[in-house]
N, C-alpha and C. Protein backbone atom coordinates (compact mmCIF):
# COMPACT_ATOMS: atom_id res chain seq x y z
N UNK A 1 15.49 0.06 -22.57
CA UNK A 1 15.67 -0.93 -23.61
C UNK A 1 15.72 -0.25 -24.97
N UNK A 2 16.29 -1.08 -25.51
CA UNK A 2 16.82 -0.36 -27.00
C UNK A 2 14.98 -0.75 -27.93
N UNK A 3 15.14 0.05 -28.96
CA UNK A 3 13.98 -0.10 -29.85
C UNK A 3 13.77 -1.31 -30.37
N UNK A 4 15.17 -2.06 -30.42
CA UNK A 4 15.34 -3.59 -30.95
C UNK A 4 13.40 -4.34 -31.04
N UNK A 5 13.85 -5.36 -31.65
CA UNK A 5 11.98 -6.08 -31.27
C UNK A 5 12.54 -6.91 -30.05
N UNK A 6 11.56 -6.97 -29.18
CA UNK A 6 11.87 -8.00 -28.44
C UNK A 6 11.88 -9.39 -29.10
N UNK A 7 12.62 -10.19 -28.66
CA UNK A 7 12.81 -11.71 -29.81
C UNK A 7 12.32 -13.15 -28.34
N UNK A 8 12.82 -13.03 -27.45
CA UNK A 8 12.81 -14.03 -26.77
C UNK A 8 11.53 -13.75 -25.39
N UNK A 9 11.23 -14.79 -24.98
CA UNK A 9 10.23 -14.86 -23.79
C UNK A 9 10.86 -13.82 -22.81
N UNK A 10 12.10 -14.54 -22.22
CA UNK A 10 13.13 -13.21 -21.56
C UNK A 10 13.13 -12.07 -21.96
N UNK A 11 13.03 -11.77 -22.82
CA UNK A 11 13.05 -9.76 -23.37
C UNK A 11 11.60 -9.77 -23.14
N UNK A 12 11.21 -10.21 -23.08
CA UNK A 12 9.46 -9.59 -23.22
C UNK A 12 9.15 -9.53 -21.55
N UNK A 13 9.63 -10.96 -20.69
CA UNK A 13 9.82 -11.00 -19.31
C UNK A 13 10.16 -9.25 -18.42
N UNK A 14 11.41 -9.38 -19.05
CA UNK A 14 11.86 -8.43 -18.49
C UNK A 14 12.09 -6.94 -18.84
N UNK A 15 11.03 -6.71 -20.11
CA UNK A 15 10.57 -5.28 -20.63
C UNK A 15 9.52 -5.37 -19.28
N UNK A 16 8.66 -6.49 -19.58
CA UNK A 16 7.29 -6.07 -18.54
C UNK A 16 7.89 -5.70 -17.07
N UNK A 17 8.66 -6.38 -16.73
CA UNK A 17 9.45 -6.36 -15.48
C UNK A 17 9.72 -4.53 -14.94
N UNK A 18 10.48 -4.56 -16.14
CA UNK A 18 11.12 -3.09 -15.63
C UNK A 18 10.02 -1.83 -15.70
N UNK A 19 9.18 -2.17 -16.64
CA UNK A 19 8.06 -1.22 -17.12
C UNK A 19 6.93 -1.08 -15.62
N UNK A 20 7.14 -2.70 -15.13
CA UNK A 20 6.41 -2.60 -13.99
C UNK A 20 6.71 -1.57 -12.49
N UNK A 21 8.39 -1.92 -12.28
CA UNK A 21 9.18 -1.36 -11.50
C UNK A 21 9.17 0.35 -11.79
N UNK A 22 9.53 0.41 -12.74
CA UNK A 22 9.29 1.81 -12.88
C UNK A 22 8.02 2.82 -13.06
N UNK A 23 6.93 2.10 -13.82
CA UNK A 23 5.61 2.94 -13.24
C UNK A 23 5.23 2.72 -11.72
N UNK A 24 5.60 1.96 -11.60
CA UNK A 24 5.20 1.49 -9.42
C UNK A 24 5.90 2.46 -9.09
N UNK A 25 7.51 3.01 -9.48
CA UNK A 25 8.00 3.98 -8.59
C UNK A 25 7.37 5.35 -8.31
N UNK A 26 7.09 5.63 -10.10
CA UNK A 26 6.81 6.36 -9.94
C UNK A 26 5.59 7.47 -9.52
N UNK A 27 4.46 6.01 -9.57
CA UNK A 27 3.36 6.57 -9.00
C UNK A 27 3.39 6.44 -7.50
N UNK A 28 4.11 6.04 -7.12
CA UNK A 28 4.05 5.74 -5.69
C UNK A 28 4.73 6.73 -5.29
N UNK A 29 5.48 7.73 -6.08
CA UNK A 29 6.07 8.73 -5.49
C UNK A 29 5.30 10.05 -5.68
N UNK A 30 4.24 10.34 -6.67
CA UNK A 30 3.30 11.36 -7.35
C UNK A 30 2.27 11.17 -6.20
N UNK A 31 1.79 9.82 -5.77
CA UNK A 31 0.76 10.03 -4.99
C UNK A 31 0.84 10.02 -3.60
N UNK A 32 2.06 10.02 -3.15
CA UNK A 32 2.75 10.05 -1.89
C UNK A 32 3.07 11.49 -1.51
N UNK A 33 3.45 12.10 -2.68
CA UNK A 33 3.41 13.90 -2.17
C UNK A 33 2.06 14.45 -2.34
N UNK A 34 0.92 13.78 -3.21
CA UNK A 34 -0.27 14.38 -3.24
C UNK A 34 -0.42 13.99 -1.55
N UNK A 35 -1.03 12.80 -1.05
CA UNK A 35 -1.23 12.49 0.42
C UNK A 35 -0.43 13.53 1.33
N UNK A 36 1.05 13.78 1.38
CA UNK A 36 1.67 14.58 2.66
C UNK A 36 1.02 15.98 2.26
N UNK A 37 0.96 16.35 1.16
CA UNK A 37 0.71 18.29 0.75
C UNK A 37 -0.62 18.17 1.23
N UNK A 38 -1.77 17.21 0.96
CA UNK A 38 -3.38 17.21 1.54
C UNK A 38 -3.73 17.01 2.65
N UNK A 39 -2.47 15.29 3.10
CA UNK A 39 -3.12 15.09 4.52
C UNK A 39 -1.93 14.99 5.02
N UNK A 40 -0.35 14.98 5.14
CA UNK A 40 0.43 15.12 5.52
C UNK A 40 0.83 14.18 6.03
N UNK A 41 0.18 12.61 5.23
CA UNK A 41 0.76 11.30 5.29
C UNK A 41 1.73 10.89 4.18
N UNK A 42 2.23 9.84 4.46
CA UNK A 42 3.45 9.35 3.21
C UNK A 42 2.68 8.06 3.16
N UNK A 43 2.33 7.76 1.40
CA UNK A 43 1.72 6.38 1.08
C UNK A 43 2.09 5.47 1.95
N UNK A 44 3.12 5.01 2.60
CA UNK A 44 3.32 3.75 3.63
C UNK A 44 2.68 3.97 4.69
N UNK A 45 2.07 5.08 4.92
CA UNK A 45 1.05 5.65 6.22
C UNK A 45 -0.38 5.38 5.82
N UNK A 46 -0.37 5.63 4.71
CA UNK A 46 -1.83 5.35 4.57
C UNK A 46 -2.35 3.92 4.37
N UNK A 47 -0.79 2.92 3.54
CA UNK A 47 -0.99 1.79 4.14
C UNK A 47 -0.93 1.19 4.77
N UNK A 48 -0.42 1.40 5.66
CA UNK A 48 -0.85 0.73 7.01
C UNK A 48 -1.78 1.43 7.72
N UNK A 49 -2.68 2.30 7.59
CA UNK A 49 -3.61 2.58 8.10
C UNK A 49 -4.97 1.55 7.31
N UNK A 50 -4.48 1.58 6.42
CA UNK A 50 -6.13 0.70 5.29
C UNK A 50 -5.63 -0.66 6.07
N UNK A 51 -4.74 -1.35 6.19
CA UNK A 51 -4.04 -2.47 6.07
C UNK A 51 -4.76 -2.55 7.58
N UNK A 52 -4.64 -1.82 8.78
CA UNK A 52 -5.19 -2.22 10.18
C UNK A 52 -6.70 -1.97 9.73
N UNK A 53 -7.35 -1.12 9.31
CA UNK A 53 -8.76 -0.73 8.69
C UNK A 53 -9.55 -2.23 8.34
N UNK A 54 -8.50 -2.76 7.98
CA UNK A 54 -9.48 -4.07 7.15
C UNK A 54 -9.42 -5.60 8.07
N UNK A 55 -8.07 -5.03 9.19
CA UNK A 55 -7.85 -6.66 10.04
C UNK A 55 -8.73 -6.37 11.01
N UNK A 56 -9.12 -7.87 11.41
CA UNK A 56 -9.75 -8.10 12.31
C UNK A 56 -9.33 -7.07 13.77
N UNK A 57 -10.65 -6.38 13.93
CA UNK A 57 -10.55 -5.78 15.42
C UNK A 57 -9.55 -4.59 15.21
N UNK A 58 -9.23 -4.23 13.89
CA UNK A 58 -8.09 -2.89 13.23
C UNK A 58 -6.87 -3.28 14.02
N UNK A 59 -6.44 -4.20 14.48
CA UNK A 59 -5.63 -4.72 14.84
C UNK A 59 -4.02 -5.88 14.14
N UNK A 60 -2.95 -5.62 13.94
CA UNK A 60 -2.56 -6.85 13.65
C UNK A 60 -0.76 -6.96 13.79
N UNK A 61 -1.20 -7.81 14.35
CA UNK A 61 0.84 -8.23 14.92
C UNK A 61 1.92 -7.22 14.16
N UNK A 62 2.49 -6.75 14.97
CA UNK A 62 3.37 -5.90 14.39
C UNK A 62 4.05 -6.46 12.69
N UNK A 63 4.86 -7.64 13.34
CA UNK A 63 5.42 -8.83 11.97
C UNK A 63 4.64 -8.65 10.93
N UNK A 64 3.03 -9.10 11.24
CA UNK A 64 2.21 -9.32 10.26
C UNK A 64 1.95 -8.18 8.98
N UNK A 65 1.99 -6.54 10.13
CA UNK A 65 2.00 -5.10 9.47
C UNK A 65 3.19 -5.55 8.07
N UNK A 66 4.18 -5.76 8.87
CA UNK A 66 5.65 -5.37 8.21
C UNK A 66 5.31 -6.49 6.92
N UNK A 67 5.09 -7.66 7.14
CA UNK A 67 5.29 -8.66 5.84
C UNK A 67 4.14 -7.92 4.49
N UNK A 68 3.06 -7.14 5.35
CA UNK A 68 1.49 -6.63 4.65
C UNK A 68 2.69 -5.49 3.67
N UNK A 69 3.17 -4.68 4.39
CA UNK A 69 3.57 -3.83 3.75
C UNK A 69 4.95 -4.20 3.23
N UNK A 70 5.08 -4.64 3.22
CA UNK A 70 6.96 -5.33 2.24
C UNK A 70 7.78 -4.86 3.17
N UNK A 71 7.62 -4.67 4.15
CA UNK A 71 9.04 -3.40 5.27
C UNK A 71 9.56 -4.17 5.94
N UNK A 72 10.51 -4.20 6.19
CA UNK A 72 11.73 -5.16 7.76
C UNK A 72 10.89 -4.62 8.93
N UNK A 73 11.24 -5.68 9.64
CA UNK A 73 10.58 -5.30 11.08
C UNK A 73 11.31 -3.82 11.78
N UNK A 74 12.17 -3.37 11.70
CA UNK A 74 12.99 -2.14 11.70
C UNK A 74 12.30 -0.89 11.43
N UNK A 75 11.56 -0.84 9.57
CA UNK A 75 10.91 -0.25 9.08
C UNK A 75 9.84 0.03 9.19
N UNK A 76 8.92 -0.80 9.71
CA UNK A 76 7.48 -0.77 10.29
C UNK A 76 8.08 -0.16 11.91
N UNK A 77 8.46 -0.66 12.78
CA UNK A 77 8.67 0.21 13.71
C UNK A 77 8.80 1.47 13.70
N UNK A 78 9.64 1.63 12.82
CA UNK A 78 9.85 3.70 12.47
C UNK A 78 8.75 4.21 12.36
N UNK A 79 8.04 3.25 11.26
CA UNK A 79 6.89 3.84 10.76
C UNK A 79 5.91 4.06 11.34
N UNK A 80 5.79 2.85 12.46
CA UNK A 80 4.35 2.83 13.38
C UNK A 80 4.79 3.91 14.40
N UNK A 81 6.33 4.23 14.73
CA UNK A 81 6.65 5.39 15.89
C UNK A 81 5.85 6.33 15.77
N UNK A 82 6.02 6.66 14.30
CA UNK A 82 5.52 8.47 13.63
C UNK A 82 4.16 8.21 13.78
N UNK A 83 3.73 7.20 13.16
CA UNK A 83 1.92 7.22 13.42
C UNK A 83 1.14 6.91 15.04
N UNK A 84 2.31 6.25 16.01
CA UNK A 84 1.42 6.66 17.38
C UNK A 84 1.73 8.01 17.90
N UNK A 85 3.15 8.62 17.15
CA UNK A 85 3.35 10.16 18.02
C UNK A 85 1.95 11.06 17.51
N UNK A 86 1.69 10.63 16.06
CA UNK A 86 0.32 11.38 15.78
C UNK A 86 -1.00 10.76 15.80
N UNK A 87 -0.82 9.95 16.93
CA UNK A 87 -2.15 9.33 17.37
C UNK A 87 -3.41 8.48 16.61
N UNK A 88 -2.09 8.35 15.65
CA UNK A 88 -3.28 7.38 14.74
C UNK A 88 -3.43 5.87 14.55
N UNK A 89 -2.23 5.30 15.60
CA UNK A 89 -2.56 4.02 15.77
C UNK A 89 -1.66 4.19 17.43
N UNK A 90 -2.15 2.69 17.83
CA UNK A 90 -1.91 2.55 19.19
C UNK A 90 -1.32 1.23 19.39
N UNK A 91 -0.67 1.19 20.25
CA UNK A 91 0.57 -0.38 20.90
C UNK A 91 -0.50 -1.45 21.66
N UNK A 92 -0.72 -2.84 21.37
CA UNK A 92 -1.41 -3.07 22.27
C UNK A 92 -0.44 -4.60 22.79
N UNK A 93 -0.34 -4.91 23.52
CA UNK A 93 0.58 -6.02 23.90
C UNK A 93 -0.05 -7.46 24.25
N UNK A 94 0.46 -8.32 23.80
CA UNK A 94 -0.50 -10.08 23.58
C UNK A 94 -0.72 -10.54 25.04
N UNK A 95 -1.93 -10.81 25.31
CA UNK A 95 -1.71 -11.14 27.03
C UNK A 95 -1.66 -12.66 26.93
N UNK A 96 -1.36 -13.35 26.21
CA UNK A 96 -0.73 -14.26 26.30
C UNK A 96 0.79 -14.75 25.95
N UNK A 97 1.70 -14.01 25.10
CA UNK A 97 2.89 -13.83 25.04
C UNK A 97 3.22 -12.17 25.01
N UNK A 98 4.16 -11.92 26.18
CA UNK A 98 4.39 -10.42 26.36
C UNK A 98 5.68 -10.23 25.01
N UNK A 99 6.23 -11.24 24.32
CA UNK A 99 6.73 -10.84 23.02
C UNK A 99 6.28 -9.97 22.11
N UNK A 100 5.14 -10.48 21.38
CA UNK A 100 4.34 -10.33 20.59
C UNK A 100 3.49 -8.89 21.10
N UNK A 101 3.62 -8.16 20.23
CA UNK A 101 2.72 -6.74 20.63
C UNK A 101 1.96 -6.59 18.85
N UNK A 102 0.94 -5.92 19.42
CA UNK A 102 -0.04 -5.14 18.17
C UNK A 102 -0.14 -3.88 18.05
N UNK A 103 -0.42 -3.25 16.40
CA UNK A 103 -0.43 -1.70 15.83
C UNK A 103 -2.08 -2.26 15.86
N UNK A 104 -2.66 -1.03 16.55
CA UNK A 104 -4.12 -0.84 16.40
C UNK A 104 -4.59 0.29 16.00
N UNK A 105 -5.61 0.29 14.99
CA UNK A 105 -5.60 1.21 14.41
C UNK A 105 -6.57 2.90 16.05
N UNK A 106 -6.36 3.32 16.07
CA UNK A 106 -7.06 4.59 16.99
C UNK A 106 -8.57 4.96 15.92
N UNK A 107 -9.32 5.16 16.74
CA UNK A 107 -10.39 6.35 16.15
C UNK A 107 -9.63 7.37 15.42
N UNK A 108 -8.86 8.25 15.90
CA UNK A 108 -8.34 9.20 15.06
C UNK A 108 -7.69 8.45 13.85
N UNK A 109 -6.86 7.87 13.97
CA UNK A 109 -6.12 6.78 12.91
C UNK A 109 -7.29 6.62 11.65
N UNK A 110 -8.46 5.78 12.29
CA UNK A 110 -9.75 5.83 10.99
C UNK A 110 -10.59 6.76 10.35
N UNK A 111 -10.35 8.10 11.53
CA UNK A 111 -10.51 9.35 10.66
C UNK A 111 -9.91 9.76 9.83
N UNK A 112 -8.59 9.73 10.22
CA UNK A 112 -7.47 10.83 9.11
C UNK A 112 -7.45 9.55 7.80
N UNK A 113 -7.46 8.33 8.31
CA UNK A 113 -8.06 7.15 6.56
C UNK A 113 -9.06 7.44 6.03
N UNK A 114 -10.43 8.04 6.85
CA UNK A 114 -11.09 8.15 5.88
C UNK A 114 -11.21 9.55 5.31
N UNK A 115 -10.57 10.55 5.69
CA UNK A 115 -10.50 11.98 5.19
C UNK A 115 -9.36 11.85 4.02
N UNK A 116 -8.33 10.52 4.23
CA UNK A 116 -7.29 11.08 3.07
C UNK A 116 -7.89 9.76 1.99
N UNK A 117 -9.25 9.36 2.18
CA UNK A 117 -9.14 8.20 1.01
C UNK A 117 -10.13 8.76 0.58
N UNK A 118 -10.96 9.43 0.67
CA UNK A 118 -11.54 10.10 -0.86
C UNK A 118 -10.51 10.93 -1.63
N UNK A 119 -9.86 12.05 -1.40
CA UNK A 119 -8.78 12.32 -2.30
C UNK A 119 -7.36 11.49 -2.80
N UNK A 120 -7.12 10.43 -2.05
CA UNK A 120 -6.19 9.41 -2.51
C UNK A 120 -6.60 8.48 -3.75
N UNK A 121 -8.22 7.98 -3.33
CA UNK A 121 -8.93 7.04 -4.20
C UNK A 121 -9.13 7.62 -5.22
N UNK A 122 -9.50 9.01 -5.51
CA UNK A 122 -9.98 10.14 -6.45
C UNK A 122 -8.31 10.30 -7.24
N UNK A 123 -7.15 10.54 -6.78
CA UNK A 123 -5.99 10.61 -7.19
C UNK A 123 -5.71 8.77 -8.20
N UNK A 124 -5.88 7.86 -7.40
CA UNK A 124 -6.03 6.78 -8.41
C UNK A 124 -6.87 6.73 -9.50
N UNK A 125 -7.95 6.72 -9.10
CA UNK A 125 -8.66 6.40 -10.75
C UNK A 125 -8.47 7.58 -11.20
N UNK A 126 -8.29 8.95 -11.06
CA UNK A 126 -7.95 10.02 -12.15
C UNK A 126 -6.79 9.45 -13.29
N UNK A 127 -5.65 8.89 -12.22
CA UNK A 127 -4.30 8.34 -12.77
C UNK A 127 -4.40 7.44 -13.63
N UNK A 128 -5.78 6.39 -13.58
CA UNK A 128 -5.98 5.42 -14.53
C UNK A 128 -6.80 5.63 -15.53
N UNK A 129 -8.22 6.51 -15.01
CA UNK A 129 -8.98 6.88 -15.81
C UNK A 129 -8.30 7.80 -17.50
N UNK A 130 -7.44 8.59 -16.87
CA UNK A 130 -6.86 8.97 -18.37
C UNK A 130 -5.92 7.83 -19.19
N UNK A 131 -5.99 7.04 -18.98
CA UNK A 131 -4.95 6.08 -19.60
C UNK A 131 -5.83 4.59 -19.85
N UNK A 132 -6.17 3.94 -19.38
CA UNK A 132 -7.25 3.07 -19.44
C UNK A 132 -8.63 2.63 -19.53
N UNK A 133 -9.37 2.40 -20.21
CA UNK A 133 -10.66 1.80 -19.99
C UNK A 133 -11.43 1.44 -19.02
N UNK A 134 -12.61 0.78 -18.75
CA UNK A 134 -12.36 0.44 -17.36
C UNK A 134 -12.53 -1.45 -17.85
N UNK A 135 -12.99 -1.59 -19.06
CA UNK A 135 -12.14 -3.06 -19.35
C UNK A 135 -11.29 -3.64 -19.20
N UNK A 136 -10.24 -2.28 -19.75
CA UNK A 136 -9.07 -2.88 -19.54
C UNK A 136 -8.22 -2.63 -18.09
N UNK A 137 -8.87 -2.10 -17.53
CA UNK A 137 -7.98 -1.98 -15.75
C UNK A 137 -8.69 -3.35 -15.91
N UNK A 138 -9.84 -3.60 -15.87
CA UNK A 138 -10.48 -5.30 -15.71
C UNK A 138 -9.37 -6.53 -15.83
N UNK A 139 -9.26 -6.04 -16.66
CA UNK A 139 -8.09 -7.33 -17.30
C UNK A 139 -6.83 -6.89 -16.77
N UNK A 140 -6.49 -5.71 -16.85
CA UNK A 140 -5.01 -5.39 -16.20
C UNK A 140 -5.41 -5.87 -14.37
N UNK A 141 -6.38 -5.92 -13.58
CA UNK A 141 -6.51 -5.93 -12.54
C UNK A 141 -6.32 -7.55 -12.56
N UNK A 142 -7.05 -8.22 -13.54
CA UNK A 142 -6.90 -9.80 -13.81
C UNK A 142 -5.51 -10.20 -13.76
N UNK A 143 -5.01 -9.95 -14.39
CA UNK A 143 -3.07 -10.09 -15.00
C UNK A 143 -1.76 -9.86 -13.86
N UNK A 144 -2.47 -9.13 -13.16
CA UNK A 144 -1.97 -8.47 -12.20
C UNK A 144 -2.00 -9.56 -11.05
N UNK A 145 -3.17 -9.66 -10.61
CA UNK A 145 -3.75 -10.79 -10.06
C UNK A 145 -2.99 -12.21 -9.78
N UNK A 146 -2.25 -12.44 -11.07
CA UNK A 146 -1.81 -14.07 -10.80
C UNK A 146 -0.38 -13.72 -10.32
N UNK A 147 0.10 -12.29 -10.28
CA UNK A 147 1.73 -12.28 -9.67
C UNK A 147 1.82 -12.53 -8.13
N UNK A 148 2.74 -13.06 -7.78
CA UNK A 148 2.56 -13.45 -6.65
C UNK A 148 2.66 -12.19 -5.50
N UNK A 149 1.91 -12.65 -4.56
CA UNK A 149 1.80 -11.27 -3.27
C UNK A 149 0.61 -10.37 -4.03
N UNK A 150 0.00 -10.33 -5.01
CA UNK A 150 -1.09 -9.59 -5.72
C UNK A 150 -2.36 -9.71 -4.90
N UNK A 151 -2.65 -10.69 -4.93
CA UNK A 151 -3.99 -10.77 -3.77
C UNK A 151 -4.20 -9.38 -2.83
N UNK A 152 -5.55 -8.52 -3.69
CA UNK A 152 -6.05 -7.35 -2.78
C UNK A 152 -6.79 -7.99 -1.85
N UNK A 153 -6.14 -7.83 -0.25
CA UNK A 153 -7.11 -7.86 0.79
C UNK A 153 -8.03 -6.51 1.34
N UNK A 154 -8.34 -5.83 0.30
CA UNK A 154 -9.10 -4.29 0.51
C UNK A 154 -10.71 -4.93 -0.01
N UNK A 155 -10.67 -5.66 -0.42
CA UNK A 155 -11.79 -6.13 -1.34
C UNK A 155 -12.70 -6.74 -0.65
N UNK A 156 -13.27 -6.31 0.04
CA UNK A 156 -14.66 -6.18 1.12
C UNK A 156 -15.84 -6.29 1.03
């Protein structure tokens, strides 16, 4: 965006918009090579590892993974391939509809989460800690909050 002032609700909309899109990329790409160089996961690995970590029984419908993590059902498949070839989650199938199958998280699966979430968690607040308060993550965590799909289900 040009230096212009913003004048209308729309310019201000969609400064925040893009400002949003583009720090999301790009931390999601800084802390995605920190995770593979440490633990040799890619951020969509580690979420869906927290993401089974927190469902009931570390368990949850394949669909359910994919909508948790924004991915096509296509994409979570790939994804869950690579994480049962490395044994960190497991297939479990509905014994009441043989459609329906589940990503469960493995023992190993909740190890390698909890070995890469002290240096992942430590990589976040470093990332915020130089830039924010912790008021204001407060309020930025608030603000954040009313966009839709925002709801942290980590919050335990």
């Amino acid at each position: 965006m040009s230096s212009q002032v913003l004048s209308t609700q729309e310019d201000i909309a969609l400064d925040a918009w893009l400002r949003l899109l583009r720090s999301s990329a790009s931390m999601r790409r800084s802390l995605s090579a920190e995770l593979d160089a440490a633990h040799g996961l890619a951020i969509s690995d580690f979420e869906a590892l927290l993401q089974l970590a927190h469902a009931e029984d570390s368990a949850l419908r394949r669909v359910d993974l994919a909508e948790g993590l924004g991915l096509t059902a296509s994409a979570v498949t790939r994804l869950l391939d690579g994480l049962e070839r490395a044994g960190l989650v497991g297939k479990r199938t509905c014994e009441h509809d043989a459609r329906v199958s589940y990503a469960v998280l493995t023992e190993d699966g909740r190890a390698k989460l909890a070995e890469a979430s002290c240096s992942h968690v430590g990589a976040i607040r470093a990332l915020f800690a130089e830039r924010y308060s912790d008021e204001e993550l407060r309020t930025l965590a608030e603000l954040l909050e009313r966009l839709p799909g925002a709801k942290c289900s980590t919050k335990e």
